[in-house]
Protein backbone atom coordinates (compact mmCIF):
# COMPACT_ATOMS: atom_id res chain seq x y z
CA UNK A 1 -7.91 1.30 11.50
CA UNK A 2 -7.28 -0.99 8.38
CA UNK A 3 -4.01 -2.06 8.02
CA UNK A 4 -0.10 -3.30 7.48
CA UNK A 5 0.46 -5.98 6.07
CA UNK A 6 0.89 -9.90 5.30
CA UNK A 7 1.08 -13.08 5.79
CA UNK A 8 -1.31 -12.45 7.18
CA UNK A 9 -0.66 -8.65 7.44
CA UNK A 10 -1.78 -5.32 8.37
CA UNK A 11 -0.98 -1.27 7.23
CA UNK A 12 -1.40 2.10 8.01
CA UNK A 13 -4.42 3.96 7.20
CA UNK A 14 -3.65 6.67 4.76
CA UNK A 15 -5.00 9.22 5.48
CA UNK A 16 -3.68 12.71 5.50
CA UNK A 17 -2.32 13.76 9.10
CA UNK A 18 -0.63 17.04 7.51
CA UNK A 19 -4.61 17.98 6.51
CA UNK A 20 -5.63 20.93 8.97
CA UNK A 21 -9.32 18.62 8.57
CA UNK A 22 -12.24 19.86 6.66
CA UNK A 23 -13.61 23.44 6.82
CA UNK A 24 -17.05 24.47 8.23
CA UNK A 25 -19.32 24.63 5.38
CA UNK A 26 -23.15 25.88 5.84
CA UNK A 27 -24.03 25.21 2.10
CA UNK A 28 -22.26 22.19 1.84
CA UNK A 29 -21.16 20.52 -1.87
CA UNK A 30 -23.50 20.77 -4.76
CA UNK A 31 -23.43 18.79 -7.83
CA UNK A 32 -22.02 20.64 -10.96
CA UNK A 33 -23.98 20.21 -14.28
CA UNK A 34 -20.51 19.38 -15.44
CA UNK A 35 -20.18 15.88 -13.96
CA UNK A 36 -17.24 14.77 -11.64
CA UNK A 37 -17.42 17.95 -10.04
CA UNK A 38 -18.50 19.35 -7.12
CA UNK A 39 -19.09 22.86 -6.00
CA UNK A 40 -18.32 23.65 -2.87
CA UNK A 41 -20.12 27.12 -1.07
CA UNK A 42 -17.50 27.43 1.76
CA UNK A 43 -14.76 29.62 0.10
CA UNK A 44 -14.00 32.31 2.69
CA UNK A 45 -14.26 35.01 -0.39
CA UNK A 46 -17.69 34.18 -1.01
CA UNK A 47 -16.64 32.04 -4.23
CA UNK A 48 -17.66 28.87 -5.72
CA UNK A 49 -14.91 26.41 -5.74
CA UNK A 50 -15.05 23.26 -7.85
CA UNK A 51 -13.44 19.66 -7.04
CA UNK A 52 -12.64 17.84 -9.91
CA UNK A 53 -13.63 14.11 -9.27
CA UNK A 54 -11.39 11.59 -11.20
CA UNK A 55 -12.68 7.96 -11.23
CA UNK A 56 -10.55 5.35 -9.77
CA UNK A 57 -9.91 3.68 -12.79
CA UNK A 58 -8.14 6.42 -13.95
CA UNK A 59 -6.40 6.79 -11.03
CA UNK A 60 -4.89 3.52 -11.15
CA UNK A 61 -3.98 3.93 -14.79
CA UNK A 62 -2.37 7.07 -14.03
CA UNK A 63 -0.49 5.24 -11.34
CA UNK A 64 0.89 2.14 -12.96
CA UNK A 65 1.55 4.30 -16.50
CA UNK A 66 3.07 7.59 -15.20
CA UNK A 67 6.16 8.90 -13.26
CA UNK A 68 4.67 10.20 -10.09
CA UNK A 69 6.43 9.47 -6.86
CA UNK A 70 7.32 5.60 -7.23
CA UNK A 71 8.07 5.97 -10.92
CA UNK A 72 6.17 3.83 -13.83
CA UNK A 73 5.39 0.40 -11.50
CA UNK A 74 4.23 -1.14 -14.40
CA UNK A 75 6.99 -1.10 -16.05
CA UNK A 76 9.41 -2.63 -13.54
CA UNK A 77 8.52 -5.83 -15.26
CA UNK A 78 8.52 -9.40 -14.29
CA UNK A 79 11.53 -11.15 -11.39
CA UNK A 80 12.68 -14.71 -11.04
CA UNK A 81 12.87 -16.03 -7.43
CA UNK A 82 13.22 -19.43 -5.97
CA UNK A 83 9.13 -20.01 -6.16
CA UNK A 84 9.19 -18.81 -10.00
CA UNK A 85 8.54 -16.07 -12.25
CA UNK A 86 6.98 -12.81 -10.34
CA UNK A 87 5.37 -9.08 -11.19
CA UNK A 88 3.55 -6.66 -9.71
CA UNK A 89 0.63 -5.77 -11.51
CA UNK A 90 -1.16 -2.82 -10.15
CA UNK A 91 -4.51 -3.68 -9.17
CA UNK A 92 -7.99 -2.71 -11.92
CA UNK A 93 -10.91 -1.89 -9.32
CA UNK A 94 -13.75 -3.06 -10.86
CA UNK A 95 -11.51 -6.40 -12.11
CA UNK A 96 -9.68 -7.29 -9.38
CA UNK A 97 -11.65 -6.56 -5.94
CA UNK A 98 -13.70 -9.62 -5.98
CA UNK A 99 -10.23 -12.04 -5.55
CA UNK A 100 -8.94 -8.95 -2.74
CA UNK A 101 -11.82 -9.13 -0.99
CA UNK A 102 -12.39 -12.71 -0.56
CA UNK A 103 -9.02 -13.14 1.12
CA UNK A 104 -9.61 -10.17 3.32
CA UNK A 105 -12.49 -12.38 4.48
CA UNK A 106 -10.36 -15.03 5.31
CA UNK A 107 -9.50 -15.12 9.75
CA UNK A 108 -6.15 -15.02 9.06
CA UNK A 109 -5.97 -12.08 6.98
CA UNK A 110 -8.52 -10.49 8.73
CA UNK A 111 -7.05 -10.25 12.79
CA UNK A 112 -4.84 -7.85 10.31
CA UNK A 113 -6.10 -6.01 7.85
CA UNK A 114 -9.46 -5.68 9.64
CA UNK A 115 -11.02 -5.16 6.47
CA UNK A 116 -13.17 -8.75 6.37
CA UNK A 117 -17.03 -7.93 5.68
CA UNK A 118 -19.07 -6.60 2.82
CA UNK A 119 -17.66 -5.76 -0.36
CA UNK A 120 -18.02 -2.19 -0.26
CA UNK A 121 -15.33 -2.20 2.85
CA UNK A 122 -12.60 -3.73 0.11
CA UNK A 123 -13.08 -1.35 -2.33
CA UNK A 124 -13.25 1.51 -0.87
CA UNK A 125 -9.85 0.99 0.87
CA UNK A 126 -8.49 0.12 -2.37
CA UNK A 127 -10.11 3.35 -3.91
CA UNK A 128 -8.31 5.25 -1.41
CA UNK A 129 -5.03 3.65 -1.96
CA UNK A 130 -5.35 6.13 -5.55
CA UNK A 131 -5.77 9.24 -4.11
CA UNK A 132 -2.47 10.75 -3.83
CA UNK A 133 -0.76 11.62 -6.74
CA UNK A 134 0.91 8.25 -7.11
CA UNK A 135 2.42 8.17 -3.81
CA UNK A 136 0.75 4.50 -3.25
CA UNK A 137 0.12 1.88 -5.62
CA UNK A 138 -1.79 -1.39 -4.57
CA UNK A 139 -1.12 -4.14 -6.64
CA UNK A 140 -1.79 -7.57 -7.36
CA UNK A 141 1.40 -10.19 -7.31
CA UNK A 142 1.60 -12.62 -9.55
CA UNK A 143 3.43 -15.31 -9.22
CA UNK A 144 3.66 -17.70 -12.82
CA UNK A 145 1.09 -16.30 -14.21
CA UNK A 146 -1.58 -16.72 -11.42
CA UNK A 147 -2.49 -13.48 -8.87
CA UNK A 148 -2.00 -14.71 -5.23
CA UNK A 149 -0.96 -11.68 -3.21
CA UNK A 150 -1.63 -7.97 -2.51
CA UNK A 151 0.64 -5.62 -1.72
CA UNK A 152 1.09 -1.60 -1.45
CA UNK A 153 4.15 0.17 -2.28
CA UNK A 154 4.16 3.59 -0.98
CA UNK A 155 6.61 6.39 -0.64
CA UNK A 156 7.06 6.02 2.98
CA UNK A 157 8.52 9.35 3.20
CA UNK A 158 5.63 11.39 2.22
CA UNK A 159 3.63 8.97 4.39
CA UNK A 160 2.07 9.81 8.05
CA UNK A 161 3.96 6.37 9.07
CA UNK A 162 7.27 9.62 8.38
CA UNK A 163 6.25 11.38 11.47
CA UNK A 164 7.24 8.10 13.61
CA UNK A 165 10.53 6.92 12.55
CA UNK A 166 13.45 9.07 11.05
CA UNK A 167 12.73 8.92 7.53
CA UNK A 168 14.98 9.59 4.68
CA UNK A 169 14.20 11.13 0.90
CA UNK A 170 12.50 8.55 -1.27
CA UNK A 171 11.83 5.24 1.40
CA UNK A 172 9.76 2.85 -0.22
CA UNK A 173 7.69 1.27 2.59
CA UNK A 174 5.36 -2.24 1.47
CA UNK A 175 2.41 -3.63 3.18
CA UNK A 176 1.39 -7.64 2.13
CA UNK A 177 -1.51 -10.28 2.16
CA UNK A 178 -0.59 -13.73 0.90
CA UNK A 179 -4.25 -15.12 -0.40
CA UNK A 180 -4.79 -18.13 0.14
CA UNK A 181 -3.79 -20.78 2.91
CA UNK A 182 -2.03 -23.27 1.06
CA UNK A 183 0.23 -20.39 0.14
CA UNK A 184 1.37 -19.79 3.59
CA UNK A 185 3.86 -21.22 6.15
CA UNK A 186 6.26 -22.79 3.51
CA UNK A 187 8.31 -19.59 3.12
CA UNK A 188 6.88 -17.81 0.23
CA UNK A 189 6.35 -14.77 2.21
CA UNK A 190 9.98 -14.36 3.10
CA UNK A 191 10.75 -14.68 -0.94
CA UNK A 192 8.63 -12.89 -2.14
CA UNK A 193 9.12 -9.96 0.48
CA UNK A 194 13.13 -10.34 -0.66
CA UNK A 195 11.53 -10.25 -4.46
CA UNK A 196 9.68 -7.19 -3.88
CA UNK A 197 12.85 -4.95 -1.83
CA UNK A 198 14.97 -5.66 -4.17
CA UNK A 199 12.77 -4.76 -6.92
CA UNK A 200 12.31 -1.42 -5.68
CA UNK A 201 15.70 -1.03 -5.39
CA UNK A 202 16.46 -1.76 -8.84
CA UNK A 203 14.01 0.51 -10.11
CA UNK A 204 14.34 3.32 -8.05
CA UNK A 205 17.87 4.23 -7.84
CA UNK A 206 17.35 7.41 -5.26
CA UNK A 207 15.61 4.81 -2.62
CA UNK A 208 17.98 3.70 0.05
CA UNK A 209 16.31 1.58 1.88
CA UNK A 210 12.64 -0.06 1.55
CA UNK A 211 10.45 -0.10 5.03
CA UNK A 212 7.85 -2.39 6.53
CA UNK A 213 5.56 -2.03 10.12
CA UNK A 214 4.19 -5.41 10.61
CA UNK A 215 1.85 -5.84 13.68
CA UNK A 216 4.21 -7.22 16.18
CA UNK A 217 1.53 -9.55 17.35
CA UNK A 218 2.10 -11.01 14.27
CA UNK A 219 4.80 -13.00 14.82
CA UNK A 220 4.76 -15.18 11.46
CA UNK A 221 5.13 -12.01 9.55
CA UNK A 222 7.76 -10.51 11.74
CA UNK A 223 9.79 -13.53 11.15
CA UNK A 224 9.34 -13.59 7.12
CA UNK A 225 10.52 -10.11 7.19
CA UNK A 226 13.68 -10.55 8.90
CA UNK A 227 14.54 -14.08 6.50
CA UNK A 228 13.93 -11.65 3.75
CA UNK A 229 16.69 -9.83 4.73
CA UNK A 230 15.33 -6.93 6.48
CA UNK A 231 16.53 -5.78 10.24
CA UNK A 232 14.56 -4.83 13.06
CA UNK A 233 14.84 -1.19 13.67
CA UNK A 234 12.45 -0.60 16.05
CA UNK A 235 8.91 -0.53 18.38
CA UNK A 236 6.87 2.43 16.57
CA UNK A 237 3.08 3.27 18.09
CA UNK A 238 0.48 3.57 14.71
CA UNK A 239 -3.01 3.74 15.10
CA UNK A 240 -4.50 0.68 16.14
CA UNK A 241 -1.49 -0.98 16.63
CA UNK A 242 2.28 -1.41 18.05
CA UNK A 243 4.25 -2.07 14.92
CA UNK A 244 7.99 -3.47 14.22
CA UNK A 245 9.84 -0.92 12.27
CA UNK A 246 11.77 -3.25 9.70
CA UNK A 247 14.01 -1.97 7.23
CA UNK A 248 15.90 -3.40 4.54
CA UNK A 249 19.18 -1.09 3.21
CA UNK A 250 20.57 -1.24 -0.15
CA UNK A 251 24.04 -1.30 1.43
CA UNK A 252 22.86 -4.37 3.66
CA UNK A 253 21.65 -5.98 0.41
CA UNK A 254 24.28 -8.71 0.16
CA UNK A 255 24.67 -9.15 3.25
CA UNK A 256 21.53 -10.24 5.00
């Protein structure tokens, strides 16, 4: 399953677990005249339904300019940290999967996110990263003015990753890649991870605490989450892997 997270890091697929799975169809989909629709034959009244299609382009407008479930990302705006000035800028599919997929081609990344190969792989997992009403936003960070990171901030909450870990009303959970090498083992993870938490925290006032389930073979990105201030919860089974349930509180904020 493709990943959670960073530094080299790894996430959880995304799919829907609550989805009863598709229905028996003997027709099958058909193409509607109307474009970006489909017709589907398998309505148990004998009715044609149709499945509006939207782009992912649009999706990722909608996501970064509306209030769905993580609010208007971005608008949260730019952060200062230790390594300089930082946003989150939510990723443009056609623009941005080139850089995304060349470090999910990179070994490190790649024992991870298990996403390395042709380019089709990439974008489609960042396609499906849209679908959802908001509820996950992959994003590009960019850190003075140059993108070197990819993250995914998702309502953990209304996530599967919910079903394994006693989740409250409006987590945040984050998954992270830092690109390239040179950007690695000096701490940047750990700040920008800090960065990031507190971010959402600042923007989204109902969200208690921000989540994280690194691989725990991962060691280097186990540590970077608990120097960014986040506490080891737990051992949580996800497909594919056995994760460390990390979570950083808002209470905890100034403390750790």
């Amino acid at each position: 399953m493709p990943p959670t997270e960073v530094i080299a890091g790894t996430g959880p697929a995304f799919a829907d677990l609550n989805s009863a799975g598709p229905r028996e169809s003997t027709a099958g989909p058909r193409t509607s005249p109307f474009g970006g629709l489909t017709v589907e034959d398998d309505d148990p009244d004998g009715e044609d339904t149709l499945n509006l299609e939207l782009p992912a382009e649009f999706l990722a407008l909608r996501a970064g300019t509306t209030a769905g479930p993580l609010g208007r990302l971005a608008a949260w705006g730019p952060v200062t940290t230790p390594a300089g000035a930082f946003r989150l800028v939510p990723v443009r599919v056609d623009q941005d999967v080139p850089l995304i997929h060349r470090w999910m081609n990179d070994p490190a990344v790649a024992d991870f996110w298990e996403l390395a190969g042709p380019r089709r792989r990439t974008e489609d997992h960042v396609r499906a990263q849209f679908h959802g009403d908001g509820r996950c936003v992959p994003c590009l960070g960019v850190l003075d003015g140059t993108p070197m990171s990819y993250w995914e901030v998702y309502r953990a909450d209304l996530d599967p990753l919910a079903r394994r870990y006693p989740a409250r009303p409006h987590d945040a959970g984050i998954h992270l890649l830092v690109g390239d090498a040179a950007n690695r083992a000096r701490g940047l993870g750990s700040v920008l991870l800090r960065a990031v938490a507190d971010l959402i925290l600042d923007r989204r006032p109902a969200c208690t605490r921000v989540v994280a389930e690194p691989d725990l073979r991962n060691t280097p990105s186990v540590a970077a989450f608990l120097s960014a201030g986040f506490r080891f919860e737990a051992e949580v089974d996800l497909p594919g892997k056995r994760a460390a349930l990390m979570i950083r509180d808002r209470v905890l904020r100034d403390v750790l």
